[in-house]
Protein backbone atom coordinates (compact mmCIF):
# COMPACT_ATOMS: atom_id res chain seq x y z
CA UNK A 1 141.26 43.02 170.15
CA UNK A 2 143.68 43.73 173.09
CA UNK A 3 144.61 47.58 173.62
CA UNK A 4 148.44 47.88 174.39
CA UNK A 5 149.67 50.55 176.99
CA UNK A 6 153.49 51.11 175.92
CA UNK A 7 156.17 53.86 176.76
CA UNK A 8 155.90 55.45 173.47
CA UNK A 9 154.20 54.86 170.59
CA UNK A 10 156.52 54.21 167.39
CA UNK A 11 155.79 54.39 164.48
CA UNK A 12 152.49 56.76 165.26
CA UNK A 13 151.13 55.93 162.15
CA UNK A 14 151.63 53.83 158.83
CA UNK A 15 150.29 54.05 155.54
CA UNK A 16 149.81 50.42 153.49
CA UNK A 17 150.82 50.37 150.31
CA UNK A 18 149.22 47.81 147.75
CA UNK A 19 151.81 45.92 145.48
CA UNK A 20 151.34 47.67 142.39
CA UNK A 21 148.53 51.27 142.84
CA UNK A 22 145.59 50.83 140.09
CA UNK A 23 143.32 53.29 141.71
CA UNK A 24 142.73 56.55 143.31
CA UNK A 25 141.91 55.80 146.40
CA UNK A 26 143.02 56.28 149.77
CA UNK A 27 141.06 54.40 152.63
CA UNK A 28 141.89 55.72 156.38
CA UNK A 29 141.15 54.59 159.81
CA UNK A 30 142.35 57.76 161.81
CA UNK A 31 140.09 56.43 165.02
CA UNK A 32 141.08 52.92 165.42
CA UNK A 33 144.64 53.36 167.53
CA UNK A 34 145.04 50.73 170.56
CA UNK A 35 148.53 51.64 171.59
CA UNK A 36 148.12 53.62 175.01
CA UNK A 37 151.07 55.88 175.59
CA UNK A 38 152.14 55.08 179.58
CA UNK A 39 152.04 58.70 180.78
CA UNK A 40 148.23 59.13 179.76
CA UNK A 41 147.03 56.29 181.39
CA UNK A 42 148.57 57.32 184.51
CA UNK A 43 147.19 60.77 184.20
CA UNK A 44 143.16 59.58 183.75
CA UNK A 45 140.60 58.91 186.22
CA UNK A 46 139.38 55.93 184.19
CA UNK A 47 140.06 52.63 183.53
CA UNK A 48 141.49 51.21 180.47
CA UNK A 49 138.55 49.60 179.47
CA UNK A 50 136.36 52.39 179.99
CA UNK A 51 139.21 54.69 178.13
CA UNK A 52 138.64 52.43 174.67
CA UNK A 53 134.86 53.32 174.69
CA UNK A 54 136.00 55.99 172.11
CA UNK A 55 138.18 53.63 169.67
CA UNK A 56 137.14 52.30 166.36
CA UNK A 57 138.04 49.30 167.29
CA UNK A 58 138.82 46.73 164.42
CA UNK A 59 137.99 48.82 161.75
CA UNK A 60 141.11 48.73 160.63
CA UNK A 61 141.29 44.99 160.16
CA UNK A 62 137.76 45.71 158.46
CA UNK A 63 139.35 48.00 155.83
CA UNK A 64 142.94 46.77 155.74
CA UNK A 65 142.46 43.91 152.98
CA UNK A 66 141.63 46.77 150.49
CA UNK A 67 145.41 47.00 149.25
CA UNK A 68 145.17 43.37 147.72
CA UNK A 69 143.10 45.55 145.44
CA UNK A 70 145.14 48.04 144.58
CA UNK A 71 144.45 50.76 147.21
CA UNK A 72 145.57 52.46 149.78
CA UNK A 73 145.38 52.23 153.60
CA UNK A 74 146.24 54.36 156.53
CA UNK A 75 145.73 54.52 159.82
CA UNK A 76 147.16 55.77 163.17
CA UNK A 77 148.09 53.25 166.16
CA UNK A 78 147.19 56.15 168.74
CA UNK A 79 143.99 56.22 170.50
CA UNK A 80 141.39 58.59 169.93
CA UNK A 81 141.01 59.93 173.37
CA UNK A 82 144.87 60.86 173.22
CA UNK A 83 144.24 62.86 170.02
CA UNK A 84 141.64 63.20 167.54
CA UNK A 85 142.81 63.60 163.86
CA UNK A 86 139.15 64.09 162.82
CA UNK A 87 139.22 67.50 164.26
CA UNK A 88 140.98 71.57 163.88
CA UNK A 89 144.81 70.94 165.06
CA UNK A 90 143.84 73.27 167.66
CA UNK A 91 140.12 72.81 168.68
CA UNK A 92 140.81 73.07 172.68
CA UNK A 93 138.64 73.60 175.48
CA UNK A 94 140.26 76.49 178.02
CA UNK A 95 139.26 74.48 181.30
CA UNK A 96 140.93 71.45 180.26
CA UNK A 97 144.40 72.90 180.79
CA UNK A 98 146.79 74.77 182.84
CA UNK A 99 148.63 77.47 180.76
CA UNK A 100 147.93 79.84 178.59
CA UNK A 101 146.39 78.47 174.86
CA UNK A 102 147.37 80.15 171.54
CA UNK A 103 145.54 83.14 170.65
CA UNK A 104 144.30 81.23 167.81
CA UNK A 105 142.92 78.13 169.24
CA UNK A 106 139.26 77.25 168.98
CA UNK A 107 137.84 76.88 171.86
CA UNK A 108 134.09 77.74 171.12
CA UNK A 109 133.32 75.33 168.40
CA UNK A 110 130.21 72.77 168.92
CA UNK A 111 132.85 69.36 169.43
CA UNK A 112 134.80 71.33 172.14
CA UNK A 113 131.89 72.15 174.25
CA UNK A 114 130.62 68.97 173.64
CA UNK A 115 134.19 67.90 175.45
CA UNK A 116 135.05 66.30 172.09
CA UNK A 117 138.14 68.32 170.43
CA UNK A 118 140.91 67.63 169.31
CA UNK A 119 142.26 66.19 173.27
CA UNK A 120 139.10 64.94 174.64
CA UNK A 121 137.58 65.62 177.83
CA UNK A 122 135.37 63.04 178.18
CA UNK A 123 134.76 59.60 176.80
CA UNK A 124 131.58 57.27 176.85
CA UNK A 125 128.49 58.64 178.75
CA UNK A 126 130.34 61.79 178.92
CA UNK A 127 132.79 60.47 181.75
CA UNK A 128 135.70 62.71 182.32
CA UNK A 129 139.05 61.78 181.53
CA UNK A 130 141.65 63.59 183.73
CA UNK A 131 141.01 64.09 187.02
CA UNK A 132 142.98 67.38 187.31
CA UNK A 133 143.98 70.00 184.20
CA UNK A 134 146.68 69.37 182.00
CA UNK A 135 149.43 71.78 180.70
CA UNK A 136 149.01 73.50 177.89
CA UNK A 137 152.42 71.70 176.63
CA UNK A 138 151.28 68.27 176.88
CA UNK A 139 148.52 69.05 174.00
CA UNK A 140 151.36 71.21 172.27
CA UNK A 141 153.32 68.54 171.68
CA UNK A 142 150.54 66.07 170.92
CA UNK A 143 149.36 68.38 167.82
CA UNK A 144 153.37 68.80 166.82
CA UNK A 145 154.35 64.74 166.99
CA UNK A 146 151.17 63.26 165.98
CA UNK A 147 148.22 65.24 164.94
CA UNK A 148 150.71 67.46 162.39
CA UNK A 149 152.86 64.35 160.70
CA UNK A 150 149.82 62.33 160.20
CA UNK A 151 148.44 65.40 158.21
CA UNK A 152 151.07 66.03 156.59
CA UNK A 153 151.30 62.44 155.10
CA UNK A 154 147.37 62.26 154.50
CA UNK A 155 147.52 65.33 152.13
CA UNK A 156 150.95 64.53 150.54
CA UNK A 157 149.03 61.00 149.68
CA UNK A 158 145.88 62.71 148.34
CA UNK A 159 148.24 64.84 146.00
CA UNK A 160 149.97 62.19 144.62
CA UNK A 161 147.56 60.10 143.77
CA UNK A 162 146.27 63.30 142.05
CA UNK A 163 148.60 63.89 140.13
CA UNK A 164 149.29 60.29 138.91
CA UNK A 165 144.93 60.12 138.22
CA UNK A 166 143.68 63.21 137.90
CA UNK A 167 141.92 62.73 140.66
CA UNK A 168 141.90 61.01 144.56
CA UNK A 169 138.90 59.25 146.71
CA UNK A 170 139.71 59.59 150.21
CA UNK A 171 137.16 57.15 151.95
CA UNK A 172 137.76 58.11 155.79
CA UNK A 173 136.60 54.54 157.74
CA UNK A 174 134.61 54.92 161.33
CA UNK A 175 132.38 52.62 163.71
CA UNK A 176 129.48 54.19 165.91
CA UNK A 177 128.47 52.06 169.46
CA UNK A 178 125.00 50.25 168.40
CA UNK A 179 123.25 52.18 171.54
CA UNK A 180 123.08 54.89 168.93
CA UNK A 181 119.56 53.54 167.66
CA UNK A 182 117.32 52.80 170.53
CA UNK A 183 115.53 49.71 169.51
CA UNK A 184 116.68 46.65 166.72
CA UNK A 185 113.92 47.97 164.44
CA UNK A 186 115.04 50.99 164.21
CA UNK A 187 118.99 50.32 164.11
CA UNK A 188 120.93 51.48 161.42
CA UNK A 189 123.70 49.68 159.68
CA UNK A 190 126.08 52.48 158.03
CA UNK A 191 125.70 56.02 157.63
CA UNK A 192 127.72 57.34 154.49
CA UNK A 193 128.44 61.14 154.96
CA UNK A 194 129.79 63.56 152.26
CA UNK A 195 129.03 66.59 154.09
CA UNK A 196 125.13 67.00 152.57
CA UNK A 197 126.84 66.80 148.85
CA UNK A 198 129.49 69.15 149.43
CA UNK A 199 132.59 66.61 149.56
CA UNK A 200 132.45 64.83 146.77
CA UNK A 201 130.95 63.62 143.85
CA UNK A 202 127.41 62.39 144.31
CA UNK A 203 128.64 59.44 142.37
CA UNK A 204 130.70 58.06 145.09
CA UNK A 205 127.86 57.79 147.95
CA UNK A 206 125.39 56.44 144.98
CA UNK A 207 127.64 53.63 144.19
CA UNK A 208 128.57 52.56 148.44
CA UNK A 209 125.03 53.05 149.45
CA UNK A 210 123.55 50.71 146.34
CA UNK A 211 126.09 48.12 146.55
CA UNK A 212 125.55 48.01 150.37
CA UNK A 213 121.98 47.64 149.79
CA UNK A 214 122.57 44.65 147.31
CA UNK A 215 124.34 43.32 150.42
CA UNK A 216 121.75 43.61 152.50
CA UNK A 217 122.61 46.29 155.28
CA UNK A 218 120.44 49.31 156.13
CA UNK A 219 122.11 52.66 155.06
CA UNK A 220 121.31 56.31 155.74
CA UNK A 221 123.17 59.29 154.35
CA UNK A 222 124.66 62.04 156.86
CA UNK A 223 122.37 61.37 159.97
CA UNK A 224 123.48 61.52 162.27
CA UNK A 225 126.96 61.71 160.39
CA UNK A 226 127.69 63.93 157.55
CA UNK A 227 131.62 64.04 157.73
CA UNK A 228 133.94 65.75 160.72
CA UNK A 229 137.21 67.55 159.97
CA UNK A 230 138.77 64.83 157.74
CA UNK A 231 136.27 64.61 155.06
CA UNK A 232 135.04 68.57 155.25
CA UNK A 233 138.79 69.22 155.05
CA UNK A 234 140.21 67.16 152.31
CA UNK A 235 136.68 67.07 150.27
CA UNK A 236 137.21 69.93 147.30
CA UNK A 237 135.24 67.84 144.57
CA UNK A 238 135.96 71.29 142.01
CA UNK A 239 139.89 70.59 142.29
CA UNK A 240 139.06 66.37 141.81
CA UNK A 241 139.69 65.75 145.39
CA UNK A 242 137.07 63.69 146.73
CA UNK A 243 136.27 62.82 150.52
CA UNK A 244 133.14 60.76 152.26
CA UNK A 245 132.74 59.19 155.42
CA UNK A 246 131.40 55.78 156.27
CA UNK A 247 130.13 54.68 159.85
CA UNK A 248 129.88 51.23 161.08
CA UNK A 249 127.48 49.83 163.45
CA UNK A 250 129.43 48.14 165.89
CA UNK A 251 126.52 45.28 166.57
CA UNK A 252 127.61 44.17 162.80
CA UNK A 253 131.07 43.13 163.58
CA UNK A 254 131.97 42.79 167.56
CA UNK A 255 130.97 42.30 170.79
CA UNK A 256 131.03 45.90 172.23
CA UNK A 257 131.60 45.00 176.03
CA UNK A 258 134.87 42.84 175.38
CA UNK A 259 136.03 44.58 172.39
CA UNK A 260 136.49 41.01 170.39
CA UNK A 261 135.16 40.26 167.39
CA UNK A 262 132.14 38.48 166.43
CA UNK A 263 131.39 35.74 163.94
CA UNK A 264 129.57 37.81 161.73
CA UNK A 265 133.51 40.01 161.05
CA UNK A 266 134.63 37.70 158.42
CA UNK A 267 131.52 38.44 156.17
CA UNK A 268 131.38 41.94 156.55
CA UNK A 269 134.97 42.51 155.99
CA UNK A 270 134.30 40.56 152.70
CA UNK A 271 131.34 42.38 152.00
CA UNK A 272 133.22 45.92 152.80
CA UNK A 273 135.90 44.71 150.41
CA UNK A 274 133.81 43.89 147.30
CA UNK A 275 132.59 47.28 148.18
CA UNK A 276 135.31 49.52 147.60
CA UNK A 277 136.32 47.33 144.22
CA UNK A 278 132.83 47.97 142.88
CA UNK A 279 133.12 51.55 144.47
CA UNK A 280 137.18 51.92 142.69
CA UNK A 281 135.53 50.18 139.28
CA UNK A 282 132.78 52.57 138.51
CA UNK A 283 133.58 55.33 140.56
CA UNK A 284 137.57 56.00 138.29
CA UNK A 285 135.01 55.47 134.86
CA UNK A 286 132.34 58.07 136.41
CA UNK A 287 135.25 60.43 137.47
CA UNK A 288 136.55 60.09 134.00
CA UNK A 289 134.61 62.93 131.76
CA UNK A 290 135.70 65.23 134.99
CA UNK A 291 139.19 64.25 134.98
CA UNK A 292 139.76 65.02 131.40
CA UNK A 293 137.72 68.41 131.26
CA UNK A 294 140.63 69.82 133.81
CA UNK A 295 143.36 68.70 131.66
């Protein structure tokens, strides 16, 4: 998968609509962006390659095929690094830039002094980005043309699809680097989060995590993933809106170093796509008795 470093990115993001939409669902790849706007590249210390170390790459392509289905897809074409949708609009770290931040900017959560908010400091083995402090401005008008639109759009999705069901899965698509597990025995194959049964219906994790069993793959639930901002956010199971998380080992799917994909992508993607239709089947029958109670 080549990365693509461009003057502007345009469109920032797209949602995929499937010909005719039979179910609730709403699958999004907010991580897996390889269009480089120009002006950051020049501003980092790093290399390209070293720069995509934070990308989900291809898990778009992994996820995309779900609209032949009758689903929906989003995703943004914007790195990570540039701007993290999976965060607080305004989860900033005060050392990052030059300029005063808004009074109400977070700047003492856990991801920001981790140098992971919403602009990153670091990527990789915690290698810093910038080699000097940006303005304030820069991440203004990151949050205001990409971070805010691509919101905007998410929930606008999740409350139509409400409206037309009763009630709308958002299943928020990532990839974690296989050095997370530090020997092949060990090594998991997805973690499914739902924020420790807070996000949604313990239906929907039953149904991924058995039929990714039947497939084979090793799954754990919310370790070390339960969910970030996306899924916490949008996951109010009480009002029928649903949210969960999946993580992909990258092993499965690509060679990490060259960011290409392996042999083995075909069958997973295929595998991930008989997925969500057993997940969409059982999950809009399950959801059913809870749909109808709130009418």
């Amino acid at each position: 998968m080549m990365a693509v470093i461009a003057d502007m990115v345009d469109p920032t993001f797209e949602i995929v609509e499937p010909a005719r939409l039979s179910a609730p669902f709403l699958f999004n790849s907010p991580h897996s962006g390889v269009i480089y706007p120009r002006a950051f590249v020049e501003q980092s210390r790093l290399p390209l390659q070293t720069l995509r170390r934070s990308e989900d790459t291809l898990v778009d392509a992994l996820f995309r095929d779900v609209t032949q289905s009758g689903m929906a897809f989003m995703r943004a074409h914007f790195p990570r690094c540039y701007l993290d949708l999976n965060r607080e609009p305004y989860e900033l770290d005060p050392r990052m830039f030059e300029g005063r931040l808004p009074a109400f900017a977070n700047t003492r959560s856990m991801r920001v002094s981790g140098g992971l908010g919403t602009i990153a400091r670091i990527v990789g083995e915690a290698q810093e980005i910038y080699a000097r402090r940006i303005p304030i401005d820069d991440a203004i008008v990151r949050i205001e043309t990409l971070y805010k639109p691509y919101h905007r759009a998410l929930r606008q999705r999740m409350v139509q699809m409400q409206r037309a069901f009763g009630v709308a899965v958002l299943v928020d698509c990532h990839s974690m680097p296989s050095g997370c597990h530090r020997d092949e025995r060990s090594r998991v194959d997805m973690v499914i989060g739902d924020r420790y049964g807070t996000s949604c219906a313990p239906v929907l994790p039953d149904i991924m995590e058995t039929e990714l069993r039947r497939r084979g793959y090793s799954v754990v639930r919310n370790k070390p993933y339960a969910g970030g901002f996306i899924t916490e956010h949008y996951g109010n199971p009480a009002s029928g809106m649903h949210a969960l998380q999946i993580e992909i080992n990258r092993a499965l799917y690509m060679d990490e170093p060259t960011y290409q994909a392996s042999e083995r992508f075909d069958a997973l993607r295929q595998d991930l796509l008989d997925v969500a239709q057993a997940l969409s089947r059982i999950a809009q029958i399950e959801l059913a008795p809870a749909r109808h109670a709130a009418e």
